[in-house]
C-alpha atoms as a PDB file:
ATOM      1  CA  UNK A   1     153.713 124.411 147.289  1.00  0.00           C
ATOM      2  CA  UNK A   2     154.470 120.962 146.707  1.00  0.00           C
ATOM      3  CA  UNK A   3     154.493 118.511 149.723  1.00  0.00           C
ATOM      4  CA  UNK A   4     157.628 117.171 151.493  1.00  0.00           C
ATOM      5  CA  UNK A   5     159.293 114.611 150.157  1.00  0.00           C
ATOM      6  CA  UNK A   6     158.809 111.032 153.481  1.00  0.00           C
ATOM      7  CA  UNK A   7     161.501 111.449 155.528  1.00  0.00           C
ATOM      8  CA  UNK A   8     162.795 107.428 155.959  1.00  0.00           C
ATOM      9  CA  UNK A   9     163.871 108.053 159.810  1.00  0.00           C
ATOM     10  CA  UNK A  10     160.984 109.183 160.828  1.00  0.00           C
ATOM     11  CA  UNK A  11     159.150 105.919 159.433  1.00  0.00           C
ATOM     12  CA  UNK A  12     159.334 102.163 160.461  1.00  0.00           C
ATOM     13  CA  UNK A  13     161.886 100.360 158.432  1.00  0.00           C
ATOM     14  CA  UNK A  14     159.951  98.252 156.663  1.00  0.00           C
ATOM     15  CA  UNK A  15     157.519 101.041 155.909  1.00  0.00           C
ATOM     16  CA  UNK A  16     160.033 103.376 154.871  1.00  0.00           C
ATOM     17  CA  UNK A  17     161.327 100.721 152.074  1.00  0.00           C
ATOM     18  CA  UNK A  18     157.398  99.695 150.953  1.00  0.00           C
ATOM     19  CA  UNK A  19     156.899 103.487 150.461  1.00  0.00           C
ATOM     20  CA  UNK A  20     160.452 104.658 149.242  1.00  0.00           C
ATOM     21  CA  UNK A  21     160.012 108.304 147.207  1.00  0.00           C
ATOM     22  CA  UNK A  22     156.209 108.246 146.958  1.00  0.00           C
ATOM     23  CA  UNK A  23     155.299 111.706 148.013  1.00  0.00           C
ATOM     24  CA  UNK A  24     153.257 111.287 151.422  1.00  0.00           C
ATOM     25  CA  UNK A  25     150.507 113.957 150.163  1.00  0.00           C
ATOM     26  CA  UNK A  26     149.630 110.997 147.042  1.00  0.00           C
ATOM     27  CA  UNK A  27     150.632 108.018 149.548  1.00  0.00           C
ATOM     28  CA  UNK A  28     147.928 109.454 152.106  1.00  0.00           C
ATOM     29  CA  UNK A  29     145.744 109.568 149.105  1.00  0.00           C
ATOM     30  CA  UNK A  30     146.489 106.564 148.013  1.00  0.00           C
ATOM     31  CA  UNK A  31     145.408 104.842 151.530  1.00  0.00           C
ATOM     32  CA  UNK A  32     142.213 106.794 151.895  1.00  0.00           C
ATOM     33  CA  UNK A  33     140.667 106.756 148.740  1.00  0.00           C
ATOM     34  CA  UNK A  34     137.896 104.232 148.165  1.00  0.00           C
ATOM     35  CA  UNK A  35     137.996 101.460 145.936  1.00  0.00           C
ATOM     36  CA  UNK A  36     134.277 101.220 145.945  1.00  0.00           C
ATOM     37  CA  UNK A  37     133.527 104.779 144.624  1.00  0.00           C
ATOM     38  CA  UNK A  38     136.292 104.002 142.065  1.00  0.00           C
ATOM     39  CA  UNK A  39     138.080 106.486 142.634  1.00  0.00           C
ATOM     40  CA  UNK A  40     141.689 105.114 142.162  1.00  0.00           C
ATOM     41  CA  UNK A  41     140.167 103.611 138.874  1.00  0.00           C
ATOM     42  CA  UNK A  42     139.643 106.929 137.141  1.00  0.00           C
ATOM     43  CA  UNK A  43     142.622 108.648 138.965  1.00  0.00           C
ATOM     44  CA  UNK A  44     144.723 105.746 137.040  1.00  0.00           C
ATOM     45  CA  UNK A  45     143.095 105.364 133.829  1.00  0.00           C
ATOM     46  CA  UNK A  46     143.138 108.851 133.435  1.00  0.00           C
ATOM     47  CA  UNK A  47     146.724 109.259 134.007  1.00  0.00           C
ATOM     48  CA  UNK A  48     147.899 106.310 131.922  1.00  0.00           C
ATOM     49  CA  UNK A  49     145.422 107.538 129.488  1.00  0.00           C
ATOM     50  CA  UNK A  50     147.437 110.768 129.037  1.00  0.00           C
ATOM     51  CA  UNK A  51     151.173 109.963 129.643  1.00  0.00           C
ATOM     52  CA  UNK A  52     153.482 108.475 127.507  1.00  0.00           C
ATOM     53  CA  UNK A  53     152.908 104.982 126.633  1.00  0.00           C
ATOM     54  CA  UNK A  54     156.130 103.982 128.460  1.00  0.00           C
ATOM     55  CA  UNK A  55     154.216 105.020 131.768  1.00  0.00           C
ATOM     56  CA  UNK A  56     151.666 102.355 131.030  1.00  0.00           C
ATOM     57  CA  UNK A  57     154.343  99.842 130.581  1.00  0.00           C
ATOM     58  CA  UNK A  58     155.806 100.664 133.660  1.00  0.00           C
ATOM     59  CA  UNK A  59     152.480 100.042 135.241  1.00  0.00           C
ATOM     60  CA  UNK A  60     152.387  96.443 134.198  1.00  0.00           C
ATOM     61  CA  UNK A  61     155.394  95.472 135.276  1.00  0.00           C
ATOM     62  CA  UNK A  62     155.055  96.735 138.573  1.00  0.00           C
ATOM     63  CA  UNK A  63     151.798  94.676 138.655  1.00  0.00           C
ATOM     64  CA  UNK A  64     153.138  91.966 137.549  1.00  0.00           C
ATOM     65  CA  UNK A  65     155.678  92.214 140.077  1.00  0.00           C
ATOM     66  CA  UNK A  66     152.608  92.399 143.110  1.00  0.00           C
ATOM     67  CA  UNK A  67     150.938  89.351 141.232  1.00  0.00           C
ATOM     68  CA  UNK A  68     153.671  87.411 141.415  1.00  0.00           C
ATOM     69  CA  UNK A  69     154.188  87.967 145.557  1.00  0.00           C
ATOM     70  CA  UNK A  70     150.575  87.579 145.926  1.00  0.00           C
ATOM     71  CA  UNK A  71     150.783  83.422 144.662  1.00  0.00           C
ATOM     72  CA  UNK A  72     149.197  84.228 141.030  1.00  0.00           C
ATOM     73  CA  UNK A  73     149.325  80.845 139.787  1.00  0.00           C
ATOM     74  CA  UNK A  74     147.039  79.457 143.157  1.00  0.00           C
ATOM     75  CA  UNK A  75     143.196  78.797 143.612  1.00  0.00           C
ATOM     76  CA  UNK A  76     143.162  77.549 146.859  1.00  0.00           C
ATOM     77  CA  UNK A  77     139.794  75.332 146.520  1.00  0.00           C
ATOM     78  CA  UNK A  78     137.618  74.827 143.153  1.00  0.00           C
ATOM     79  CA  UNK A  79     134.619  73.021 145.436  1.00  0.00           C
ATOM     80  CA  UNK A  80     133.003  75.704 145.979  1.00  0.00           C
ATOM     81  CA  UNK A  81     132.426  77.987 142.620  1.00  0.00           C
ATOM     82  CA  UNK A  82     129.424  77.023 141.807  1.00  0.00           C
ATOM     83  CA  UNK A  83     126.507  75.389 143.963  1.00  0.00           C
ATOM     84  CA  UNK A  84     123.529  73.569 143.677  1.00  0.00           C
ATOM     85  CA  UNK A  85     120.681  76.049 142.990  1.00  0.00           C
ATOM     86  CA  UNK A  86     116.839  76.155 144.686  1.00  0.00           C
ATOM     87  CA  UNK A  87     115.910  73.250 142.311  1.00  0.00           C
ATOM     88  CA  UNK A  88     118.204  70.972 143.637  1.00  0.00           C
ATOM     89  CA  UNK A  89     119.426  70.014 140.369  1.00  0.00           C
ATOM     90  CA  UNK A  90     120.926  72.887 138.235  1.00  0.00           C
ATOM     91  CA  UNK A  91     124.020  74.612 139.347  1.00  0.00           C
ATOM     92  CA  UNK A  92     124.604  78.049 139.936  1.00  0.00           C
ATOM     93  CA  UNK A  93     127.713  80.466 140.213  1.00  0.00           C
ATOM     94  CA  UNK A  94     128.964  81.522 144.028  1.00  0.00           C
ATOM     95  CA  UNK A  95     130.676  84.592 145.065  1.00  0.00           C
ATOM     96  CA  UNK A  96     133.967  82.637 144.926  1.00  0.00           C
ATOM     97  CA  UNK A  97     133.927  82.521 141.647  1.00  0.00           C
ATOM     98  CA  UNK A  98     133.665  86.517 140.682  1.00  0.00           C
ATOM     99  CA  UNK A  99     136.689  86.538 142.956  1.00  0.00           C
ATOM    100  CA  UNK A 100     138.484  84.239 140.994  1.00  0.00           C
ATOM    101  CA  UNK A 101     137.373  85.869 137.729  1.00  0.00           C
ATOM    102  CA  UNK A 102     138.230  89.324 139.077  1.00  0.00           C
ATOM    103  CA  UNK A 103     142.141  88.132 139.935  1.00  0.00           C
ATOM    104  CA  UNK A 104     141.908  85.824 135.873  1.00  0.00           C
ATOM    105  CA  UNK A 105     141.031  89.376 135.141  1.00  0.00           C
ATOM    106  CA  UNK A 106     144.017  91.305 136.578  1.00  0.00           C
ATOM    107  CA  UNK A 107     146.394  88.734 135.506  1.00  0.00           C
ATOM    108  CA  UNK A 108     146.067  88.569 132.082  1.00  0.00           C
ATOM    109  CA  UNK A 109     145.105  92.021 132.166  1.00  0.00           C
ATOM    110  CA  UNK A 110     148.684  92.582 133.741  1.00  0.00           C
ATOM    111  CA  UNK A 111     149.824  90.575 130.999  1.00  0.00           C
ATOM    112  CA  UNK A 112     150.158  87.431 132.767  1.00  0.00           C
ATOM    113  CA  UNK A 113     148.326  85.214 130.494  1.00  0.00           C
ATOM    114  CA  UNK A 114     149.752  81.737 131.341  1.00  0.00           C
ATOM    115  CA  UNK A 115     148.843  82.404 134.840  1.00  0.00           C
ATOM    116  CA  UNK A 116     145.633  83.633 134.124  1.00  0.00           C
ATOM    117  CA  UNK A 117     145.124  80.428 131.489  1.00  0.00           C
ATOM    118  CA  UNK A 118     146.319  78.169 134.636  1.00  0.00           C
ATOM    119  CA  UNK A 119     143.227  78.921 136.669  1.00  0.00           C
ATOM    120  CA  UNK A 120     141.060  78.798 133.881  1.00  0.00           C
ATOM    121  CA  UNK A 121     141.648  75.809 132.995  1.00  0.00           C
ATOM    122  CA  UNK A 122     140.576  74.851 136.512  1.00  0.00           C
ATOM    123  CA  UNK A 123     137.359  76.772 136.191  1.00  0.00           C
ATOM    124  CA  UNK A 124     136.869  75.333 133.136  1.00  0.00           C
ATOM    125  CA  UNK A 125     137.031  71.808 135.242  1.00  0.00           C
ATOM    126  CA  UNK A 126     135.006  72.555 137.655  1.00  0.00           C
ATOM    127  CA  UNK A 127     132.092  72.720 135.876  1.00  0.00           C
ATOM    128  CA  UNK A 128     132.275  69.159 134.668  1.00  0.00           C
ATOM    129  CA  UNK A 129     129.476  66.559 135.998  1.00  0.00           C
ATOM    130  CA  UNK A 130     127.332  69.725 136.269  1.00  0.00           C
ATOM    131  CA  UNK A 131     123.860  70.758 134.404  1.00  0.00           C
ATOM    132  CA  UNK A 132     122.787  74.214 134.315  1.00  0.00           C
ATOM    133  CA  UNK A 133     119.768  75.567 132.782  1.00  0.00           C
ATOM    134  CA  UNK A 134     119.804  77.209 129.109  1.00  0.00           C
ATOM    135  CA  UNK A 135     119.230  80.494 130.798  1.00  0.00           C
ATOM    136  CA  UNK A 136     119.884  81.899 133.752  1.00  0.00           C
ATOM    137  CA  UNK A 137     122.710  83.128 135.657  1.00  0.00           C
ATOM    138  CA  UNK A 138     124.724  79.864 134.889  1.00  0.00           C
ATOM    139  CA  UNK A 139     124.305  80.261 131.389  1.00  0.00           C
ATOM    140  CA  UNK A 140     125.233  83.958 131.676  1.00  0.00           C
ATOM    141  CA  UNK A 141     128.294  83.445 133.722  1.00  0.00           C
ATOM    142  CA  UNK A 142     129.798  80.462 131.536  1.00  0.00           C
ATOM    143  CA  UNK A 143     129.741  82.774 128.292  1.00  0.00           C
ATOM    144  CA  UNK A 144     131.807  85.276 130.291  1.00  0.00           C
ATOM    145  CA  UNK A 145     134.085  82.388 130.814  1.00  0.00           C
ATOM    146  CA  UNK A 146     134.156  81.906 127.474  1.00  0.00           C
ATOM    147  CA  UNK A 147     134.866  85.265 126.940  1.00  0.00           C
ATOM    148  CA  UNK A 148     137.324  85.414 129.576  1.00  0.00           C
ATOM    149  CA  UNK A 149     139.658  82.535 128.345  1.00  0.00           C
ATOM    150  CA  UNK A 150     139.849  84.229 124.885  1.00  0.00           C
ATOM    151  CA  UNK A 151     141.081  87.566 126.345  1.00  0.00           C
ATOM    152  CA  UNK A 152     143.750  85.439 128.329  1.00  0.00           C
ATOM    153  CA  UNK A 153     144.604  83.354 125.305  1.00  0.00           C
ATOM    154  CA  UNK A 154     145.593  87.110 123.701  1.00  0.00           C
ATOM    155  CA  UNK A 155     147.293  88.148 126.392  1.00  0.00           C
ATOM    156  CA  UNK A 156     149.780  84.781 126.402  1.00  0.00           C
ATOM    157  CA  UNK A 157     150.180  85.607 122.912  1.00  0.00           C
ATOM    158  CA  UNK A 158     151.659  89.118 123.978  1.00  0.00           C
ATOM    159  CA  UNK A 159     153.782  87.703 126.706  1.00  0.00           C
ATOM    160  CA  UNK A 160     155.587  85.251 124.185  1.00  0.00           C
ATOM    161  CA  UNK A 161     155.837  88.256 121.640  1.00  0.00           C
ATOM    162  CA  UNK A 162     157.235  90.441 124.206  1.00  0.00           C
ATOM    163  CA  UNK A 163     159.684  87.579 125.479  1.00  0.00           C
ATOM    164  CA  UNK A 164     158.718  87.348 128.798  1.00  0.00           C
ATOM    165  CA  UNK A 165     158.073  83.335 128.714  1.00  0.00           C
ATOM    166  CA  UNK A 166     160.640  81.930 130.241  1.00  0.00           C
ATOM    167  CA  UNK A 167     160.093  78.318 129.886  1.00  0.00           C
ATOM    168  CA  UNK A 168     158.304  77.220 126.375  1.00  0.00           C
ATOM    169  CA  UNK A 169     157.683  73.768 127.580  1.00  0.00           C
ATOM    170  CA  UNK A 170     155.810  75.051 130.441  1.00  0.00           C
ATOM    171  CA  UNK A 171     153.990  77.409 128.485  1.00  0.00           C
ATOM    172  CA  UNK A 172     152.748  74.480 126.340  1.00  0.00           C
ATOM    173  CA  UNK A 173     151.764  72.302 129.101  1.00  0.00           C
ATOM    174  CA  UNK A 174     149.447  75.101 130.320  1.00  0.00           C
ATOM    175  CA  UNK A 175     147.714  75.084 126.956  1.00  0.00           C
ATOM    176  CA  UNK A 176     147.468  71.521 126.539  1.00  0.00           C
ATOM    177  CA  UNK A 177     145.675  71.662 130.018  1.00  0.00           C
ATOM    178  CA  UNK A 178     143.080  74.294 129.714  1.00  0.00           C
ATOM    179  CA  UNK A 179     142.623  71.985 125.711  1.00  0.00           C
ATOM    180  CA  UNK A 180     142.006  68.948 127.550  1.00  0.00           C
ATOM    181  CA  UNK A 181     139.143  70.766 129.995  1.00  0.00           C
ATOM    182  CA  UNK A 182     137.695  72.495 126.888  1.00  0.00           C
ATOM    183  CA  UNK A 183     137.274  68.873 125.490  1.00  0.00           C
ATOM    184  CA  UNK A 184     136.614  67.023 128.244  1.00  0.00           C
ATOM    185  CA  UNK A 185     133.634  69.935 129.045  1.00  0.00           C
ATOM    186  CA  UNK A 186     132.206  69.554 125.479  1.00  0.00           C
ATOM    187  CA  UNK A 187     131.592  65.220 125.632  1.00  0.00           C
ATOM    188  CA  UNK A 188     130.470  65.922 129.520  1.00  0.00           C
ATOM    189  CA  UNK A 189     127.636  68.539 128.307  1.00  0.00           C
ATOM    190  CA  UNK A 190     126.914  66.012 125.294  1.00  0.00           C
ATOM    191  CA  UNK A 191     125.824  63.018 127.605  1.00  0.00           C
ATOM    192  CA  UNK A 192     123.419  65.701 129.718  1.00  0.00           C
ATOM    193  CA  UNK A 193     122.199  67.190 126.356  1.00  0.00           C
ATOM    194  CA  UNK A 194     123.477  70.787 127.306  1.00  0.00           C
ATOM    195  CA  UNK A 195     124.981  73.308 125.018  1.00  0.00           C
ATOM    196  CA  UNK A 196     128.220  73.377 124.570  1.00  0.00           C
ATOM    197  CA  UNK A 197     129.084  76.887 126.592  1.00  0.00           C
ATOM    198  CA  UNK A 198     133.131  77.556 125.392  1.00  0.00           C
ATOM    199  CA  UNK A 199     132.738  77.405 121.960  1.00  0.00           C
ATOM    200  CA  UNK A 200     134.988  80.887 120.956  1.00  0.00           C
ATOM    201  CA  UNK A 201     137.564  79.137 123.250  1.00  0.00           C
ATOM    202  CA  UNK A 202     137.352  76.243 121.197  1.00  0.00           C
ATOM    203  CA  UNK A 203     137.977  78.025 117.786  1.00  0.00           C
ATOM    204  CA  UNK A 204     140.697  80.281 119.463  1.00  0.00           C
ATOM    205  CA  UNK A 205     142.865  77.380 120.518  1.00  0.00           C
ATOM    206  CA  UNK A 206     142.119  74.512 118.406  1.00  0.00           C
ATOM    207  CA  UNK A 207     144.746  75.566 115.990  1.00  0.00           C
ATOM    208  CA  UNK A 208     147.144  77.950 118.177  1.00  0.00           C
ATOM    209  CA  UNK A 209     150.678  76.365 118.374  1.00  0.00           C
ATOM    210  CA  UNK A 210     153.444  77.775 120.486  1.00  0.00           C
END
């Protein structure tokens, strides 16, 4: 038998509107069910994976709804993504920085990609004036980067095809930003005799014009 729908009197107001229709069986589910085991991960790829493709579309725009309330476009402090490591000399990544990559991650995964390139770009900065060893956990986590930064640049590309750029001019700026770190980055590891680590960025957005 299938479970009551909420009824909205018996809930706080501001409850009742956050939950609206959602069945309280799948809502109490919903608030229980642990992120860690990943359990809401295979719930939801497993549904979107057999609906109709407009259910995944529905998806990402109500995610791109809770990214926008959540200040999407903000990293509130770049200082302290990477740290010195036990030599003193080389840097290494900090925890702060897989949280920024995991929130780059569901933006442009969201299809957010300008918002995601925004706080690239920033990463991107932040490593310059650094040195990091040829391998090692640096070296590791700056060819994710890399790797990142091209998945975002595809994902801007979808959110001009599927005209949800609002501003063009904006949308430029943001590429001629995270440019001018990718360039700035490759003459900063040149004087410390590093390798260049965003190389597939380069190549993805030398020639890209909007």
């Amino acid at each position: 038998m299938p479970a009551p729908e909420i009824a909205q009197a018996a809930l706080p107001q501001d409850h009742a509107k956050t939950l609206g229709h959602v069945n309280l069986m799948v809502d109490t589910l919903i608030a229980n069910a642990s992120i860690d085991e990943q359990v809401l991960r295979a719930i939801t790829r497993t549904l979107l994976a057999t609906s109709t493709p407009s259910l995944a579309a529905s998806f990402t725009a109500a995610a791109r709804s809770r990214l926008r309330q959540t200040n999407a476009k903000r990293i509130a402090s770049t200082n302290r993504l990477f740290a010195t490591g036990p030599d003193g000399i080389h840097a290494v990544p900090t925890a702060d920085l897989g949280n920024v990559l995991a929130r780059v991650r569901s933006l442009y995964g969201a299809g957010m990609g300008f918002s995601s390139i925004g706080q690239l770009s920033r990463v991107v900065s932040a490593t310059i004036g650094l040195k990091w060893q040829r391998e090692g956990s640096m070296a590791d986590i700056l060819a994710v980067i890399d790797a990142d930064i091209c998945q975002a640049i595809q994902s801007c590309k979808e959110e001009i095809v599927g005209g949800r750029v609002a501003d063009l001019a904006v949308a430029r700026d943001t590429i001629s930003e995270i440019w001018a770190s990718i360039e700035q980055s490759s003459r900063d590891v040149a004087v410390w005799g590093g390798e260049f680590p965003f190389d597939k960025t380069a190549q993805s957005i030398q020639y890209w014009r909007i």
